[in-house]
Protein backbone atom coordinates (compact mmCIF):
# COMPACT_ATOMS: atom_id res chain seq x y z
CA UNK A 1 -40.63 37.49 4.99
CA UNK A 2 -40.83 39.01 8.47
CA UNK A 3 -39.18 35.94 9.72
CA UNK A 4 -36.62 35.94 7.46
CA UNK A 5 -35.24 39.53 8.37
CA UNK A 6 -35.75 39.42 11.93
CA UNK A 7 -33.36 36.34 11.71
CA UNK A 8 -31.31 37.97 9.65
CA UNK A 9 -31.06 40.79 11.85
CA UNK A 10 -30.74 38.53 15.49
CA UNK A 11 -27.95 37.21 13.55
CA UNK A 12 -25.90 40.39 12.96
CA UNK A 13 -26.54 41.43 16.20
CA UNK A 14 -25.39 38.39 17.83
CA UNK A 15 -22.02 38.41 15.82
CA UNK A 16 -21.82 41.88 16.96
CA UNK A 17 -22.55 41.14 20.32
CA UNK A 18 -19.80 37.62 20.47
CA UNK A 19 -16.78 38.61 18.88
CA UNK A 20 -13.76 36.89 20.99
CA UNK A 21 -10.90 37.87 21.48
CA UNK A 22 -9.14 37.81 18.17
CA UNK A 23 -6.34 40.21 18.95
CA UNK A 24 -3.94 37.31 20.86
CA UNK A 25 -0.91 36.99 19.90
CA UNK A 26 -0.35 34.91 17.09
CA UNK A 27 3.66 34.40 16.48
CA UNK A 28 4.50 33.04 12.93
CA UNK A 29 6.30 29.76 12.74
CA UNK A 30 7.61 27.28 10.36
CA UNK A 31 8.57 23.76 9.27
CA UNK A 32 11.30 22.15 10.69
CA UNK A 33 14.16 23.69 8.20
CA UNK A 34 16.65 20.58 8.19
CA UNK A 35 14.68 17.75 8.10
CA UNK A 36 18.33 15.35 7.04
CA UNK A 37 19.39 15.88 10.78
CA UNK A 38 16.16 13.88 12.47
CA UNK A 39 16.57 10.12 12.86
CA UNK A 40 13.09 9.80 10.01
CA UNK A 41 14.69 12.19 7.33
CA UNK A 42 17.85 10.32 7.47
CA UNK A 43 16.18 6.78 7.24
CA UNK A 44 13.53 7.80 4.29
CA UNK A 45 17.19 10.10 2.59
CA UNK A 46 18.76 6.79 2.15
CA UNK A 47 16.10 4.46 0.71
CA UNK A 48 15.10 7.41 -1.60
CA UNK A 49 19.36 8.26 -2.54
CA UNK A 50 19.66 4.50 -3.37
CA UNK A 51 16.71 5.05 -6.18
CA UNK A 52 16.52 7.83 -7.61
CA UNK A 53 16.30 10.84 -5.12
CA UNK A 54 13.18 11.18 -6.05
CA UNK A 55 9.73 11.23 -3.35
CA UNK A 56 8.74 8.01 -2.11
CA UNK A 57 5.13 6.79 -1.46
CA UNK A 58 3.43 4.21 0.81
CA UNK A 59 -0.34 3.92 0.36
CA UNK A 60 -2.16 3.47 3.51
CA UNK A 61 -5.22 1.41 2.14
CA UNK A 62 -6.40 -0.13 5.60
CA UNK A 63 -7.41 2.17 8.54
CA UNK A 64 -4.92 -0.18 10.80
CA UNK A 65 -2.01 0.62 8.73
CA UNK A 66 -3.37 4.32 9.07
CA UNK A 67 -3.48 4.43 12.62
CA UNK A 68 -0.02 2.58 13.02
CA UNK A 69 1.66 4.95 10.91
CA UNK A 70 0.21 8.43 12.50
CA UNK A 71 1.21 6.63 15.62
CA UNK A 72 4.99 5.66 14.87
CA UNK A 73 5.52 8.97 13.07
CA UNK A 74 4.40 10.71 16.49
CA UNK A 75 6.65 8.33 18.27
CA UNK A 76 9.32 9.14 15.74
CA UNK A 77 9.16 13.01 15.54
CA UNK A 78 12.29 14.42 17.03
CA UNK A 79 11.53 17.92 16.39
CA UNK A 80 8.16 18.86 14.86
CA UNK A 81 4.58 17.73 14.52
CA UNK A 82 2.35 19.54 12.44
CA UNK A 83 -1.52 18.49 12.44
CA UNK A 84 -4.15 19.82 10.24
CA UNK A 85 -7.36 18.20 9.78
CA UNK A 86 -11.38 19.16 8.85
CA UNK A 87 -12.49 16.75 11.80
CA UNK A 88 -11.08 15.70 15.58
CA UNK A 89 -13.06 13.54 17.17
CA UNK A 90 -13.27 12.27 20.91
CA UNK A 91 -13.24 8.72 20.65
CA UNK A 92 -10.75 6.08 21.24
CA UNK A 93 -8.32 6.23 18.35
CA UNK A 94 -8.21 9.96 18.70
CA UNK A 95 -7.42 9.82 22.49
CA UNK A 96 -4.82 7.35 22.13
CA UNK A 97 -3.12 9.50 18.79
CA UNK A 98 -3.01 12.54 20.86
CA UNK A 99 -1.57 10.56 23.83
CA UNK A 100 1.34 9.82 21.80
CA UNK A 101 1.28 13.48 20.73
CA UNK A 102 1.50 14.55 23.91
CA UNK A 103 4.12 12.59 25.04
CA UNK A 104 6.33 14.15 21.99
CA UNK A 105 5.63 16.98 23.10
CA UNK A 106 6.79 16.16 26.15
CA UNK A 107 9.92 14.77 24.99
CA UNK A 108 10.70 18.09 23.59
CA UNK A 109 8.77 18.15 19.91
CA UNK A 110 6.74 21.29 18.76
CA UNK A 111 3.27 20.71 18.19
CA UNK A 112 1.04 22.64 16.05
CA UNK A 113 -2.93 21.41 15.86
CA UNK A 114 -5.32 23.02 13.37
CA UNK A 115 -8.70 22.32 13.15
CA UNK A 116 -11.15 23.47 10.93
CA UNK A 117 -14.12 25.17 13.54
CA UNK A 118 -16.84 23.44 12.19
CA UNK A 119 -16.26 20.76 14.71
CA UNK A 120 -14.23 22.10 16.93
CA UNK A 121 -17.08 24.30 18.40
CA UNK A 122 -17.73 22.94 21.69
CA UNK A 123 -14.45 21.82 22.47
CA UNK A 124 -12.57 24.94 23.24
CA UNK A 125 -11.54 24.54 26.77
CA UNK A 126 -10.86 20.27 25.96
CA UNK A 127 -8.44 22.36 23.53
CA UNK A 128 -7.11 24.69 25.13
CA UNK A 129 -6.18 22.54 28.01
CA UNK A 130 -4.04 20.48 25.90
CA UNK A 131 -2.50 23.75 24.30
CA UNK A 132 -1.93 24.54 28.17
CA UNK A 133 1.43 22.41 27.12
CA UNK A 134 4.89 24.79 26.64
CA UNK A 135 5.49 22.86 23.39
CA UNK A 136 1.81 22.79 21.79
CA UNK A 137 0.06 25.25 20.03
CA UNK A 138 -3.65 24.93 18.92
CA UNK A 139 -5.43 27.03 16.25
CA UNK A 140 -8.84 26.99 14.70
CA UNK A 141 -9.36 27.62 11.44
CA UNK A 142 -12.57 29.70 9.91
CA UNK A 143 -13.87 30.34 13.59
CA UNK A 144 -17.52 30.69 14.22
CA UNK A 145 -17.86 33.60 16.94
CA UNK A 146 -20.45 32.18 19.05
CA UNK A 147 -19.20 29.20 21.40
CA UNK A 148 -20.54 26.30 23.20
CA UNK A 149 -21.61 23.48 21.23
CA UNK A 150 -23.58 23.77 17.92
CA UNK A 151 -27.24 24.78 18.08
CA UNK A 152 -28.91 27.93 17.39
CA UNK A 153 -26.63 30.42 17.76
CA UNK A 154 -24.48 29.12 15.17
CA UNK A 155 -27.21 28.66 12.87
CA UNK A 156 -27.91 32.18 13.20
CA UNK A 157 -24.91 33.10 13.05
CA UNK A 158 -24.17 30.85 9.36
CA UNK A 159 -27.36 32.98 8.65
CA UNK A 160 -25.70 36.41 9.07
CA UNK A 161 -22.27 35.08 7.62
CA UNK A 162 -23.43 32.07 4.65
CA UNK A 163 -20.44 33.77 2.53
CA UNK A 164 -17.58 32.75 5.00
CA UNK A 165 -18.78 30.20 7.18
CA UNK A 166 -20.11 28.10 4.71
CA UNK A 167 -16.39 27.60 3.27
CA UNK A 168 -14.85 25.34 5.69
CA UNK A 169 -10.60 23.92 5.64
CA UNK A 170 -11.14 20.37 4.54
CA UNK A 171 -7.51 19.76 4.45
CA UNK A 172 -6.18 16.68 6.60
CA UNK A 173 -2.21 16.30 7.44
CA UNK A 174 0.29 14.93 9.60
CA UNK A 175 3.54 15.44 9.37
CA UNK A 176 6.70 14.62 11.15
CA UNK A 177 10.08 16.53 11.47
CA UNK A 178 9.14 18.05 8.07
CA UNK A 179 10.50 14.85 6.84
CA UNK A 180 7.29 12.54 6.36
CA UNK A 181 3.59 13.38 6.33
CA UNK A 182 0.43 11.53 5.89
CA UNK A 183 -2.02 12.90 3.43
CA UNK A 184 -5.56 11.53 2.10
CA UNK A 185 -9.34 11.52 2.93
CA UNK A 186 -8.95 10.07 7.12
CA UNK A 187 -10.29 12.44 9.39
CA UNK A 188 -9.38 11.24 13.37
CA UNK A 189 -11.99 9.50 13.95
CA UNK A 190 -12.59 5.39 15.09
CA UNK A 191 -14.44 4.90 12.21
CA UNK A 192 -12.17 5.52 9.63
CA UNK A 193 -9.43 3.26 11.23
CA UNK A 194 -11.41 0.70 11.44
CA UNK A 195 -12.02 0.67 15.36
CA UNK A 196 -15.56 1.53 15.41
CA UNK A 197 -18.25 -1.76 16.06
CA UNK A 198 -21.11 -0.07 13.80
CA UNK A 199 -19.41 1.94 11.06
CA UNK A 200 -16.55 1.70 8.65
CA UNK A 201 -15.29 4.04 5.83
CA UNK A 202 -13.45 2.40 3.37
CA UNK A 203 -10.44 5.59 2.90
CA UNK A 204 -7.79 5.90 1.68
CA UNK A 205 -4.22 7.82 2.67
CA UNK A 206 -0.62 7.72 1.21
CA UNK A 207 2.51 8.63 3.08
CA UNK A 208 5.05 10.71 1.53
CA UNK A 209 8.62 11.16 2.27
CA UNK A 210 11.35 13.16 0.47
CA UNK A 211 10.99 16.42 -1.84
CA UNK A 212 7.65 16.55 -1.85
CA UNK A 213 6.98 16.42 2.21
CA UNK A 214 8.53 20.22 1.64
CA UNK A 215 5.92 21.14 -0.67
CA UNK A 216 3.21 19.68 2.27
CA UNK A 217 4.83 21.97 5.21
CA UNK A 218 4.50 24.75 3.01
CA UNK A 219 0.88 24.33 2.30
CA UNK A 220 0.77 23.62 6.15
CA UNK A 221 2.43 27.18 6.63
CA UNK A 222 0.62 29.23 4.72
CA UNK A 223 -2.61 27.87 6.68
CA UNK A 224 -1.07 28.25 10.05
CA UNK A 225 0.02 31.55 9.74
CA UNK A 226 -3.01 32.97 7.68
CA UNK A 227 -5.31 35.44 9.21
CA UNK A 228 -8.31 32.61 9.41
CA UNK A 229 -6.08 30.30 11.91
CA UNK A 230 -7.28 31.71 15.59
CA UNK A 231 -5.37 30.40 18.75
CA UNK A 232 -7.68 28.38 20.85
CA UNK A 233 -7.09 30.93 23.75
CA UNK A 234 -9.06 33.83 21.36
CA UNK A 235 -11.85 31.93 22.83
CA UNK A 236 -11.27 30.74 26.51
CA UNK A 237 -11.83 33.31 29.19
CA UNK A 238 -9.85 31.57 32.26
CA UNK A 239 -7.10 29.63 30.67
CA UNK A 240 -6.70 25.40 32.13
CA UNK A 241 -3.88 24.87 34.26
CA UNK A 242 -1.77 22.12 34.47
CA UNK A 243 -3.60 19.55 36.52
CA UNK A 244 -6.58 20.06 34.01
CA UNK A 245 -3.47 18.55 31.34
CA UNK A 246 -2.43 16.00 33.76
CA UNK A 247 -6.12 14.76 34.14
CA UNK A 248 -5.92 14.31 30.47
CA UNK A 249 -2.64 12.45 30.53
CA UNK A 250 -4.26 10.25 32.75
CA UNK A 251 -7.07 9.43 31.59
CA UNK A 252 -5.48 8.37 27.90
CA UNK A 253 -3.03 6.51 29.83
CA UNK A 254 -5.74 4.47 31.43
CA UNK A 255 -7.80 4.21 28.11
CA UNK A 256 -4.45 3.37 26.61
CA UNK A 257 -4.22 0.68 29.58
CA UNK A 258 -7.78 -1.13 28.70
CA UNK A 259 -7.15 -0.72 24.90
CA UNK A 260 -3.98 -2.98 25.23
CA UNK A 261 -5.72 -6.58 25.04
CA UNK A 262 -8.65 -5.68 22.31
CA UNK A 263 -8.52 -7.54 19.26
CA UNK A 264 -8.30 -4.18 17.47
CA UNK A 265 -4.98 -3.90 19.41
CA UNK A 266 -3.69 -7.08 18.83
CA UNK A 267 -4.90 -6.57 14.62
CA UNK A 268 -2.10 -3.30 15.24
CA UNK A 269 0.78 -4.97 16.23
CA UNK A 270 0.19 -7.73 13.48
CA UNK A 271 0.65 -5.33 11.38
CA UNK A 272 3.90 -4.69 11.85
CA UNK A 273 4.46 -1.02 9.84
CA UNK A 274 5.04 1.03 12.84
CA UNK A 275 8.45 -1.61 13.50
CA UNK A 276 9.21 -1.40 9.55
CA UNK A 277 9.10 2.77 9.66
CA UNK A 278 10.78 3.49 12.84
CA UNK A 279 14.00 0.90 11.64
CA UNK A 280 14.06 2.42 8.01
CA UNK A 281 12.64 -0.86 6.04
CA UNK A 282 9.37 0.76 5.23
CA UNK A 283 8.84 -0.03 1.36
CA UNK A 284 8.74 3.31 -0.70
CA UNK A 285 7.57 3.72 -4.12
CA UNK A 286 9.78 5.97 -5.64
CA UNK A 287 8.25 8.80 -8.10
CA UNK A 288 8.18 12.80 -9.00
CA UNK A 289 5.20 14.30 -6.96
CA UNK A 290 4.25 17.85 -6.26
CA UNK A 291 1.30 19.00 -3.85
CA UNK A 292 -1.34 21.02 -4.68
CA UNK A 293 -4.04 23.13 -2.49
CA UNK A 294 -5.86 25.68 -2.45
CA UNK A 295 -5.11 29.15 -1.07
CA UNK A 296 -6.27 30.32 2.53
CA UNK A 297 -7.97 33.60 1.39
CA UNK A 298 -10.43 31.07 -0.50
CA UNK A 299 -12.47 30.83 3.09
CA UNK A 300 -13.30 34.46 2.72
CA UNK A 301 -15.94 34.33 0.00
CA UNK A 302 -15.56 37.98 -0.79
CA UNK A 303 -16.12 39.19 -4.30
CA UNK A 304 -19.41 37.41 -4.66
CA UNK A 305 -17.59 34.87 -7.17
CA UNK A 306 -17.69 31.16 -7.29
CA UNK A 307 -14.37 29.31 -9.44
CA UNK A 308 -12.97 25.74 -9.28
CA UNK A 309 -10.02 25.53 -6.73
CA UNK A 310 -6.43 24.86 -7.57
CA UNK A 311 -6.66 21.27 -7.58
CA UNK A 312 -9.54 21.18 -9.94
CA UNK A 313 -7.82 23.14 -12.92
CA UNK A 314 -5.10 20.58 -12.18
CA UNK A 315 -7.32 17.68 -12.33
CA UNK A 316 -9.23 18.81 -15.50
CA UNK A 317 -5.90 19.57 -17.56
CA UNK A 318 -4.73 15.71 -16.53
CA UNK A 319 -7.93 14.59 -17.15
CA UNK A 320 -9.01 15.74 -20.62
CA UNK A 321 -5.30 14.54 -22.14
CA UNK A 322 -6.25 10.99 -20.91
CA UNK A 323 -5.47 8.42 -23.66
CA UNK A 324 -6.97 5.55 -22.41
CA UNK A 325 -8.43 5.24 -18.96
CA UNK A 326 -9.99 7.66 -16.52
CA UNK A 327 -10.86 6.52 -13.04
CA UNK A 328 -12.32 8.65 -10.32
CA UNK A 329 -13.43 7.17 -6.98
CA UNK A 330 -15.58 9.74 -4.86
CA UNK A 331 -17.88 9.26 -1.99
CA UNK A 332 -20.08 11.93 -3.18
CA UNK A 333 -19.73 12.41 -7.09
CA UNK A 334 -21.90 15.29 -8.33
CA UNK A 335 -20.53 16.57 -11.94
CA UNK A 336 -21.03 20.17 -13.30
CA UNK A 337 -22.29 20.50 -16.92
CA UNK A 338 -18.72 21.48 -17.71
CA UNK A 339 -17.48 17.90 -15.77
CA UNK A 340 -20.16 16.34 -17.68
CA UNK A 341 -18.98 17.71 -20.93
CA UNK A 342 -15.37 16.78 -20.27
CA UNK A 343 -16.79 13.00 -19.37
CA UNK A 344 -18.76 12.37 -21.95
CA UNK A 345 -16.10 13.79 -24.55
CA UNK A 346 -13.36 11.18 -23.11
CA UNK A 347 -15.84 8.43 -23.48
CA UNK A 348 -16.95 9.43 -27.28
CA UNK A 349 -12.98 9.43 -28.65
CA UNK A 350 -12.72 5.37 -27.02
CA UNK A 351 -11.26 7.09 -23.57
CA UNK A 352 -12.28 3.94 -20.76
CA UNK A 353 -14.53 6.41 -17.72
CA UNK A 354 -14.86 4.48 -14.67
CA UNK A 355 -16.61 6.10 -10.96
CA UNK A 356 -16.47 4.21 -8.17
CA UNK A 357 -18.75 6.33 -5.40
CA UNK A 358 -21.58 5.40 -2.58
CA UNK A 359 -24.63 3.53 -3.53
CA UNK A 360 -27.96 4.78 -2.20
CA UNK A 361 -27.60 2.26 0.69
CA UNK A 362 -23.80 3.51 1.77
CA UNK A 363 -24.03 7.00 1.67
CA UNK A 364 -22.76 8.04 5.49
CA UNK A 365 -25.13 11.92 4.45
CA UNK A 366 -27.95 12.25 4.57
CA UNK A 367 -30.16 10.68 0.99
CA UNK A 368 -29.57 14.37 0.16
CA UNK A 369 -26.02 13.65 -1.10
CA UNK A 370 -26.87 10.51 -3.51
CA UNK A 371 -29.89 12.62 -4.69
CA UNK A 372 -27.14 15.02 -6.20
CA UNK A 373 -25.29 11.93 -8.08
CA UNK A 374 -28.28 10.02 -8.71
CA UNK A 375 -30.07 12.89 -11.34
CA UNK A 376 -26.68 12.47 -13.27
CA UNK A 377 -26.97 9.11 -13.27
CA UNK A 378 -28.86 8.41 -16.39
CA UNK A 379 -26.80 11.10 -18.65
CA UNK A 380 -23.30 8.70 -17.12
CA UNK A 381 -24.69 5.63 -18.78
CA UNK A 382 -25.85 7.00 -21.68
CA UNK A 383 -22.94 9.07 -22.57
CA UNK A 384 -21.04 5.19 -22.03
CA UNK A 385 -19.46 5.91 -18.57
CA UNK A 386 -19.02 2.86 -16.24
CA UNK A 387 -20.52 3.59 -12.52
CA UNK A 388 -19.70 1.12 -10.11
CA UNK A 389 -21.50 1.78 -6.53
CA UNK A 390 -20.34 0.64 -3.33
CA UNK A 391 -22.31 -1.98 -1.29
CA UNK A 392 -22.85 -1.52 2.67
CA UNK A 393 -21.08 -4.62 3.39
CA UNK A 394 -17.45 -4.49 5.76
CA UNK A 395 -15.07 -6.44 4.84
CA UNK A 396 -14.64 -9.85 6.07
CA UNK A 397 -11.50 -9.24 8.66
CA UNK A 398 -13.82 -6.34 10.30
CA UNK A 399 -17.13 -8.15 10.55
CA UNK A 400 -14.76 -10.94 12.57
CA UNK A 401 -13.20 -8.48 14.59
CA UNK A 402 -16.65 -6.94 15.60
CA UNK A 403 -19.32 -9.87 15.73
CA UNK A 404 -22.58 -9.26 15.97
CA UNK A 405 -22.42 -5.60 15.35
CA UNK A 406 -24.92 -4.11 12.35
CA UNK A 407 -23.48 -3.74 9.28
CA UNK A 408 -22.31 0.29 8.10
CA UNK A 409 -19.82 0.14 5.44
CA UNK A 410 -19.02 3.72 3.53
CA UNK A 411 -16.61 4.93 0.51
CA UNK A 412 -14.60 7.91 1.61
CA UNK A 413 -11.57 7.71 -0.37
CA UNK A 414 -10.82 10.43 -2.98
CA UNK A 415 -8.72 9.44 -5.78
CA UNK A 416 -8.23 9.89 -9.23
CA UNK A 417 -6.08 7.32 -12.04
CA UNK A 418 -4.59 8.81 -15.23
CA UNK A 419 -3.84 6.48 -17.58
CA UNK A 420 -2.49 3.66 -14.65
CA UNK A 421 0.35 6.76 -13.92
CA UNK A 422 -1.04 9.76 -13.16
CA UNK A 423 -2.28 9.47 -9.71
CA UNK A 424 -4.18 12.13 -7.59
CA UNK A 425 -4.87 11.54 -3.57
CA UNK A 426 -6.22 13.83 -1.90
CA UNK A 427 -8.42 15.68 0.63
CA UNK A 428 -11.24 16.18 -2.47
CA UNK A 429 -14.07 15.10 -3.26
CA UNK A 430 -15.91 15.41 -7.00
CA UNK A 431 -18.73 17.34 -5.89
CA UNK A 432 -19.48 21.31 -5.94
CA UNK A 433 -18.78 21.97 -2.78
CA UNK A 434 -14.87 20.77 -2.73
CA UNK A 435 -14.98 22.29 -6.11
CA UNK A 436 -16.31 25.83 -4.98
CA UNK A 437 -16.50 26.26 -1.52
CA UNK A 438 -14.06 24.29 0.64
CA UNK A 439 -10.64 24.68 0.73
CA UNK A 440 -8.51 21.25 -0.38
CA UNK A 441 -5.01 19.29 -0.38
CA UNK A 442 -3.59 16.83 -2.64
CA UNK A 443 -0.87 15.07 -4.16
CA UNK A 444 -0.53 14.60 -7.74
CA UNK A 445 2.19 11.44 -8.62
CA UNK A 446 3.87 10.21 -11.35
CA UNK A 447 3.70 6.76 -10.69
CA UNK A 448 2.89 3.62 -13.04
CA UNK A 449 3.25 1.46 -9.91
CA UNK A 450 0.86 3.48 -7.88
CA UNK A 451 -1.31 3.65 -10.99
CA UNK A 452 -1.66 -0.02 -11.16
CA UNK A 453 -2.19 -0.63 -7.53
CA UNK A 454 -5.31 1.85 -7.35
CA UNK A 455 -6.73 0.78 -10.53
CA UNK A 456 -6.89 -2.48 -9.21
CA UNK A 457 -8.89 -1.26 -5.83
């Protein structure tokens, strides 16, 4: 007990004793208002006039079509970028993504990067160097106060602030002139492109053009401005120069160089999407869409109160007026006794429940995550719910393109399949803490095409 308090009380007097600088400026800013005049609104305008007017989709189901098509829309941008995501690694594909970021910005496109903090602590001067660029702005989102890289002080700090800091911006985005944007489970990170020897998530993203990409910049917005987004320079005492930037531009350029004659490299330009979006023949699906996410202020955790996010009332409402078939592919799938009651209520009026999540053996968590699915388990099957569980086994192309490297294969798309036409994509997962904690994004589509597509994965 004595433990307890003194840590409770080292913790409160280490927040009070770190607080950055929180009072920098932090000018509002917005989407791109006329995305028809860029070069990619004009292309996607036309496809989408010629059927319909409606949004058009493009699932991204292999992490080299998910790579190409961050890195053509960052090639494409003519006036904005706007970057949001819940992890930003420092490995290879990130490097070479935010090469061609820089060199937009460079070109004259605005960049705005947010990151949730979680793991962006540590990085701070890696990002404000690249924020050191006239045309890039970097924020964190949810900011611890101490620095450096996690370790204690953090934990003591999460002690002396559980409420906030354990609600954390799992959102992941990237958009383009406010005229495309890529949304879905990817974080930027070489495993879930496909570019890492040991490990592979099996994700899943869909890009979005028209309407709807409106909808996404506003989420993006609201975020950006909020009170919880913190320029990177709250936290850096002597701001990088220039030459620290240049360093960075050269080193990418040179990682950029060596990367050129990989076989991952040469599996890119095979597949051909980054040609087939920049020249306007990128297949879209048309279909009405809307996005849905939840609220900034939902980071706060004041009031004591835990309630299902935006998305979830969404999802339930589509869910429980299924006719037919229900399928819900999670990495981590842990069901409330509400969840459970909706489930096993489909399944008893002839409703066809299908989950598709990690097996024991592919669970990229610690066993701690499957525990959570596996004590629902038994109540599933009985209530006549199929459960299919991923094996750790990468596909066939992959275990070519890295021989001789151990085996790591993980689910980590989130998706949900109305009735083969409702569709949901999104930044969610099915587990309590996307449902109470975390803050999400997704995209809900209308779409028997996209319907059939997914319920065949």
């Amino acid at each position: 007990m004595r433990r307890a308090v003194a840590a409770s009380c080292l913790a409160t007097a280490l927040v009070a004793c770190t607080t950055p600088r929180l009072d920098v400026p932090r000018p509002v800013s917005e989407a791109w208002p006329r995305p028809e005049e860029t070069a990619l609104g004009r292309s996607f305008a036309e496809q989408l006039r010629a059927r319909g007017g409606q949004s058009g989709f493009h699932l991204l189901v292999s992490g080299l079509e998910a790579f190409t098509i961050r890195a053509a829309l960052a090639e494409s941008a003519e006036r904005t970028l706007d970057l949001q995501y819940y992890i930003l690694s420092e490995d290879t594909t990130t490097q070479l993504l935010l090469y061609r970021v820089l060199r937009a910005a460079q070109r004259g496109v605005r960049v705005r990067l947010l990151i949730d903090d979680l793991y962006a602590v540590g990085k701070d001067f890696d990002l404000a160097t690249l924020s050191a660029h006239p045309n890039i702005e970097v924020r964190v989102f949810n900011p611890f106060l101490s620095r450096g890289r996690l370790g204690l002080s953090q934990l003591l700090e999460f002690l002396g602030d559980a409420a906030r800091l354990n609600r954390r911006m799992h959102n992941k985005l990237w958009i383009a002139d406010n005229a495309a944007a890529i949304a879905g489970g990817r974080n930027l990170a070489d495993e879930y492109f496909e570019a890492h020897g040991e490990l592979y998530f099996s994700d899943l993203d869909v890009l979005a053009a028209g309407p709807v990409v409106q909808d996404i910049s506003r989420s993006f917005d609201d975020y950006w401005n909020s009170e919880w987004a913190v320029p990177i320079e709250a936290f850096v005492s002597t701001p990088p120069g220039q030459e620290r930037l240049a360093g960075f531009e050269r080193a990418w350029e040179a990682r950029l160089e060596s990367f050129r004659d990989t076989d991952y490299a040469r599996a890119l330009r095979e597949t051909r999407l980054g040609l087939a979006l920049r020249s306007g023949q990128l297949p879209l699906t048309p279909a009405a869409a809307e996005a849905v996410y939840d609220r900034p202020p939902r980071i706060s955790g004041q009031g004591g109160t835990e309630s299902p996010g935006a998305i979830y009332s969404r999802l339930r409402a589509l869910v429980e007026a299924a006719r037919q078939e229900v399928i819900l592919i999670s990495p981590y799938f842990i069901p409330s006794e509400q969840g459970m009651g909706v489930l096993g209520a489909l399944a008893r009026r002839g409703v066809r429940v299908r989950i598709l999540t990690n097996s024991l053996a592919s669970t990229d968590h610690i066993p701690l995550a499957h525990a959570g699915y596996a004590r629902w388990r038994p109540r599933l099957l009985a209530a006549g719910i199929e459960l299919h569980e991923m094996r750790p086994e990468r596909p066939e192309a992959i275990r070519r393109r890295w021989p001789g490297e151990s085996s790591g294969a993980y689910l980590h798309t989130k998706a949900v399949v109305v009735d083969r036409q409702h569709v949901i994509v999104g930044s969610m997962n099915l587990d309590p803490r996307s449902r109470l904690h975390n803050t999400e994004l997704a995209l809900l589509v209308e779409s028997p095409e996209l319907g059939t597509r997914l319920g065949a994965l």
